[in-house]
C-alpha atoms as a PDB file:
ATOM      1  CA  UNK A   1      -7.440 -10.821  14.528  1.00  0.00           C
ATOM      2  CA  UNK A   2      -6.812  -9.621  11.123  1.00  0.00           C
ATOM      3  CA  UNK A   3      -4.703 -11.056   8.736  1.00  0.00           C
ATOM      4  CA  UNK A   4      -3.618  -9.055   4.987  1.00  0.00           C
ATOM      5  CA  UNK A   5      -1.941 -10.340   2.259  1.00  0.00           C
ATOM      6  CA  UNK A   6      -0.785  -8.394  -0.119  1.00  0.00           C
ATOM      7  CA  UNK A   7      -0.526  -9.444  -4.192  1.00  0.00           C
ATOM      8  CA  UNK A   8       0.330  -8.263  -6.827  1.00  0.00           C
ATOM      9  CA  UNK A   9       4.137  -7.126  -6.864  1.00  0.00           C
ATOM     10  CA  UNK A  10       6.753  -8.440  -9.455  1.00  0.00           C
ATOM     11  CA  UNK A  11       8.956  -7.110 -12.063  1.00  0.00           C
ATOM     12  CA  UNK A  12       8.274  -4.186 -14.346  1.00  0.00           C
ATOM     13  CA  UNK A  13      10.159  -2.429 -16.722  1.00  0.00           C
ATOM     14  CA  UNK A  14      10.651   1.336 -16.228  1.00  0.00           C
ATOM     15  CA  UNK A  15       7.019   3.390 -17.011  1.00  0.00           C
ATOM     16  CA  UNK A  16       4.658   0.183 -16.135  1.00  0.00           C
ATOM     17  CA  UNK A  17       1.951  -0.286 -14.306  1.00  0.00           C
ATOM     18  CA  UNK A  18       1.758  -2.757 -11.140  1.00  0.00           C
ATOM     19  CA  UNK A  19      -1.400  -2.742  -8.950  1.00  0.00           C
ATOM     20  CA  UNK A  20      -1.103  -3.937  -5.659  1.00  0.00           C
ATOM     21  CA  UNK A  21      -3.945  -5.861  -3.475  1.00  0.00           C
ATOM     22  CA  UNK A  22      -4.111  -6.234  -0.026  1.00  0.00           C
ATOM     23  CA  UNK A  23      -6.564  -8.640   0.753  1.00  0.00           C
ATOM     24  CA  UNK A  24      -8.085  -9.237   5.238  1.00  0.00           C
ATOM     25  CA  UNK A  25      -9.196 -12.165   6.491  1.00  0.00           C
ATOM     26  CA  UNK A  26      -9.956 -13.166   9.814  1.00  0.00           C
ATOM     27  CA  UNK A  27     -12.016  -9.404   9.734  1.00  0.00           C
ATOM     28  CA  UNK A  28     -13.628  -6.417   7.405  1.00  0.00           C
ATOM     29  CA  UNK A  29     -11.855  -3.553   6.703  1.00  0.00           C
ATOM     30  CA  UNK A  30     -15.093  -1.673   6.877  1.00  0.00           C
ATOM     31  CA  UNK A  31     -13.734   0.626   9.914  1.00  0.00           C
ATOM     32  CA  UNK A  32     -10.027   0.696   9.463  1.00  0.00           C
ATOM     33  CA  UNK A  33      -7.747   3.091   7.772  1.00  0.00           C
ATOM     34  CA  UNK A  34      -5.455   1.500   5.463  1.00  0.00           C
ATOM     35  CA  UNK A  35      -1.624   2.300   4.361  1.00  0.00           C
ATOM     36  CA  UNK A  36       0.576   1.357   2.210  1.00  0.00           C
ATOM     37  CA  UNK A  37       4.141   1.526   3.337  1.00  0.00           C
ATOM     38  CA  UNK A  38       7.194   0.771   1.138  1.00  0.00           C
ATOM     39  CA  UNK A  39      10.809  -0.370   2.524  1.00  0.00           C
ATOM     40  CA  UNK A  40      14.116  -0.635  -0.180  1.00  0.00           C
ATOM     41  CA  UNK A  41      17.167  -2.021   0.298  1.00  0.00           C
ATOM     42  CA  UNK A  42      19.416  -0.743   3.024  1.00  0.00           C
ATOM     43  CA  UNK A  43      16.447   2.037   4.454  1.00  0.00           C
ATOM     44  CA  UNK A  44      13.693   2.205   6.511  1.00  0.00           C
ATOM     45  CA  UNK A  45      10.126   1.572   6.071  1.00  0.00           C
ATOM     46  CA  UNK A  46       8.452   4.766   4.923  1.00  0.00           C
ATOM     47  CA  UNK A  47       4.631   5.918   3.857  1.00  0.00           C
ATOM     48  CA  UNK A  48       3.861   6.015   0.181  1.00  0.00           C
ATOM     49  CA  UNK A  49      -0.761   6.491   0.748  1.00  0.00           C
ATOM     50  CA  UNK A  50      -3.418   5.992   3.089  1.00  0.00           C
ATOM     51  CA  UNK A  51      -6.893   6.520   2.972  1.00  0.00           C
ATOM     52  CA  UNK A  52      -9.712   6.796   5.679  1.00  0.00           C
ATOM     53  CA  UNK A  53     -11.688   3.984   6.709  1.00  0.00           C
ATOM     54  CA  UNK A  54     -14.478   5.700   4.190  1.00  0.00           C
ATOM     55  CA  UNK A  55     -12.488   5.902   1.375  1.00  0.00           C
ATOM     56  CA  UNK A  56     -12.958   9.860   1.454  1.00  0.00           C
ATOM     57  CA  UNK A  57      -9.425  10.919   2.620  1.00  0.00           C
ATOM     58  CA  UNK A  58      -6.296  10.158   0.860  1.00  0.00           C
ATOM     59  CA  UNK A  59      -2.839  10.697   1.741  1.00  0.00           C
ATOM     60  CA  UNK A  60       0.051  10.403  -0.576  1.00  0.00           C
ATOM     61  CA  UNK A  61       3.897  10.930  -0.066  1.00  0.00           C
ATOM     62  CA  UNK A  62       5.060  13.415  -2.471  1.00  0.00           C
ATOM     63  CA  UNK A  63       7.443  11.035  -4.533  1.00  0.00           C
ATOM     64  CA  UNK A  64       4.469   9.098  -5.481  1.00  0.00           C
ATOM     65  CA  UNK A  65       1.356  12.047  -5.771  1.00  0.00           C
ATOM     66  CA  UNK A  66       0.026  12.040  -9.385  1.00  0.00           C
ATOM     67  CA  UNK A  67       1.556   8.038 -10.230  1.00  0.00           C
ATOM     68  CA  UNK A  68      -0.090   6.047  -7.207  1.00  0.00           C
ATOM     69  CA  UNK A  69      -3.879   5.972  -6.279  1.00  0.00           C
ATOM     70  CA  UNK A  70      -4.678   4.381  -2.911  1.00  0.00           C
ATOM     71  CA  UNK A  71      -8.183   2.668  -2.613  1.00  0.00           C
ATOM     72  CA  UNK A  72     -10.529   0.246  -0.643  1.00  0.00           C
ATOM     73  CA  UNK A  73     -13.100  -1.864  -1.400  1.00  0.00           C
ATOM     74  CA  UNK A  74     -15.196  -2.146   2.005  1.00  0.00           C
ATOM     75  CA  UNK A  75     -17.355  -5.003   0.535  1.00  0.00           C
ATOM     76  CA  UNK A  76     -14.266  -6.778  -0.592  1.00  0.00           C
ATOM     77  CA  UNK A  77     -12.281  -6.419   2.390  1.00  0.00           C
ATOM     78  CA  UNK A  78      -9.824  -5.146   0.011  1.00  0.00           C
ATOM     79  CA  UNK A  79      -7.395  -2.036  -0.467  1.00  0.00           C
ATOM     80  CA  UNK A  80      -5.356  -1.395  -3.564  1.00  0.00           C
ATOM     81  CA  UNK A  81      -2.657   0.233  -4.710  1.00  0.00           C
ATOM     82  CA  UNK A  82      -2.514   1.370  -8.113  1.00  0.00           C
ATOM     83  CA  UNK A  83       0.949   2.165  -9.773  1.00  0.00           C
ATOM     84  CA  UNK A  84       1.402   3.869 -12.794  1.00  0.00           C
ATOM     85  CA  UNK A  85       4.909   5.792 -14.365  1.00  0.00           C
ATOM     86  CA  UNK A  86       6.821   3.545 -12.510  1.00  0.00           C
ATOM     87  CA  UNK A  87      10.841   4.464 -11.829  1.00  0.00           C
ATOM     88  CA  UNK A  88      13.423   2.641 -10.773  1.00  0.00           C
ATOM     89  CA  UNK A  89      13.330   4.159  -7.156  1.00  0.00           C
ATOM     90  CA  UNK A  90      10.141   2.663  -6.891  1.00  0.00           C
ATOM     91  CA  UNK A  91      12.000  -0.684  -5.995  1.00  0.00           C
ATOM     92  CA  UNK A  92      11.331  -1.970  -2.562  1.00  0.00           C
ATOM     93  CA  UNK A  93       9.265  -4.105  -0.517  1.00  0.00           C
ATOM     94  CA  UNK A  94       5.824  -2.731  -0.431  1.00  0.00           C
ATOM     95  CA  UNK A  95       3.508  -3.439   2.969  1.00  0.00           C
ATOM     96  CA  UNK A  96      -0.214  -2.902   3.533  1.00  0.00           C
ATOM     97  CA  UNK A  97      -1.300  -1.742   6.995  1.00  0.00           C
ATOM     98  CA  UNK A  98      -4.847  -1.372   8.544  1.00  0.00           C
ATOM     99  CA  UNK A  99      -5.682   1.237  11.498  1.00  0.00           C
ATOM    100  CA  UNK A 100      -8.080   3.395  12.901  1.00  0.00           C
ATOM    101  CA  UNK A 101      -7.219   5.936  10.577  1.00  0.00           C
ATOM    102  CA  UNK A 102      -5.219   7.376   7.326  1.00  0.00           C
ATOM    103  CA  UNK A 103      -1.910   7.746   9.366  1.00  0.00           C
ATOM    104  CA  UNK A 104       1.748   7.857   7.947  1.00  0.00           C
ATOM    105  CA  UNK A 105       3.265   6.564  10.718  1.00  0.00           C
ATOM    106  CA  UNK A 106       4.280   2.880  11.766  1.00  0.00           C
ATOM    107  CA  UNK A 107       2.652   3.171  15.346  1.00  0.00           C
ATOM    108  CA  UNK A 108      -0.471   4.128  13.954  1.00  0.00           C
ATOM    109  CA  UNK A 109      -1.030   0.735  12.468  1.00  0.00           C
ATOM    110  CA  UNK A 110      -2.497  -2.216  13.926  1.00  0.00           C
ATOM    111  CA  UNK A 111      -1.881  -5.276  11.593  1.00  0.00           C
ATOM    112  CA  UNK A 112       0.651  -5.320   8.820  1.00  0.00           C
ATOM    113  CA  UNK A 113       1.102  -7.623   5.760  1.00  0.00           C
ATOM    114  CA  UNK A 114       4.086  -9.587   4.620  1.00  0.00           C
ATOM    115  CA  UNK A 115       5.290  -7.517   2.078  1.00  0.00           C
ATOM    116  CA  UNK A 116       5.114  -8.230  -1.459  1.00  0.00           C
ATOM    117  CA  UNK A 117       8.127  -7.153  -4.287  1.00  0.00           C
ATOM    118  CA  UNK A 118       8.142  -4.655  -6.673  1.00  0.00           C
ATOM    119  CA  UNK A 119      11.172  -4.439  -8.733  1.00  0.00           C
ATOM    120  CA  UNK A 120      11.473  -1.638 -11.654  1.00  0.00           C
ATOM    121  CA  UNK A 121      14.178  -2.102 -13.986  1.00  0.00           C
ATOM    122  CA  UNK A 122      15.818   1.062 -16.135  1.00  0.00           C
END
């Protein structure tokens, strides 16, 4: 069974940087795709990146493409989420998920973090 944490959130001001780690245990992340999903107040849970188990496909949700870079350390066990020209509709709950492949879609996804805070104020 795998178990992810994810690190990293907090409070930034308006054009910061956050990165985000999601770190397994119990596992390797050697074969699994990995996502990062974010949820804000009042909405549901939606895609923001995933990349193939390899690292050689990326996905990105068009609010994010050109600010957010989705990687994975296979030796580390490992995937990141890097955050740059952040807005204030960036605010939510942000959740790493690991599954057989780079999918945007909840079912896809076999084990799921706790979520971690990011909070960008104006």
């Amino acid at each position: 069974q795998v178990k992810l944490v994810e690190s990293g959130g907090g409070l930034v001001q308006a054009g910061g940087s956050l990165r985000l780690s999601c770190a397994a245990s119990g596992g390797t992340l050697d074969r699994y795709g990995m996502g990062w999903f974010r949820q804000a107040p009042g909405t549901g849970r939606v895609i923001v990146a995933a990349i193939a188990w390899n690292g050689r496909t990326t996905h990105y949700a068009d609010s994010v493409k050109g600010r957010f870079i989705i990687s994975k350390d296979n030796a580390k066990s490992t995937a990141y989420l890097q955050m740059s020209s952040l807005k204030p509709e960036d605010t939510a709950v942000y959740y790493c998920a690991a599954g057989r492949k780079a999918a945007s879609t909840e079912p896809e996804y076999d084990y799921w973090g706790q979520g971690t805070q990011v909070t960008v104020s104006s």
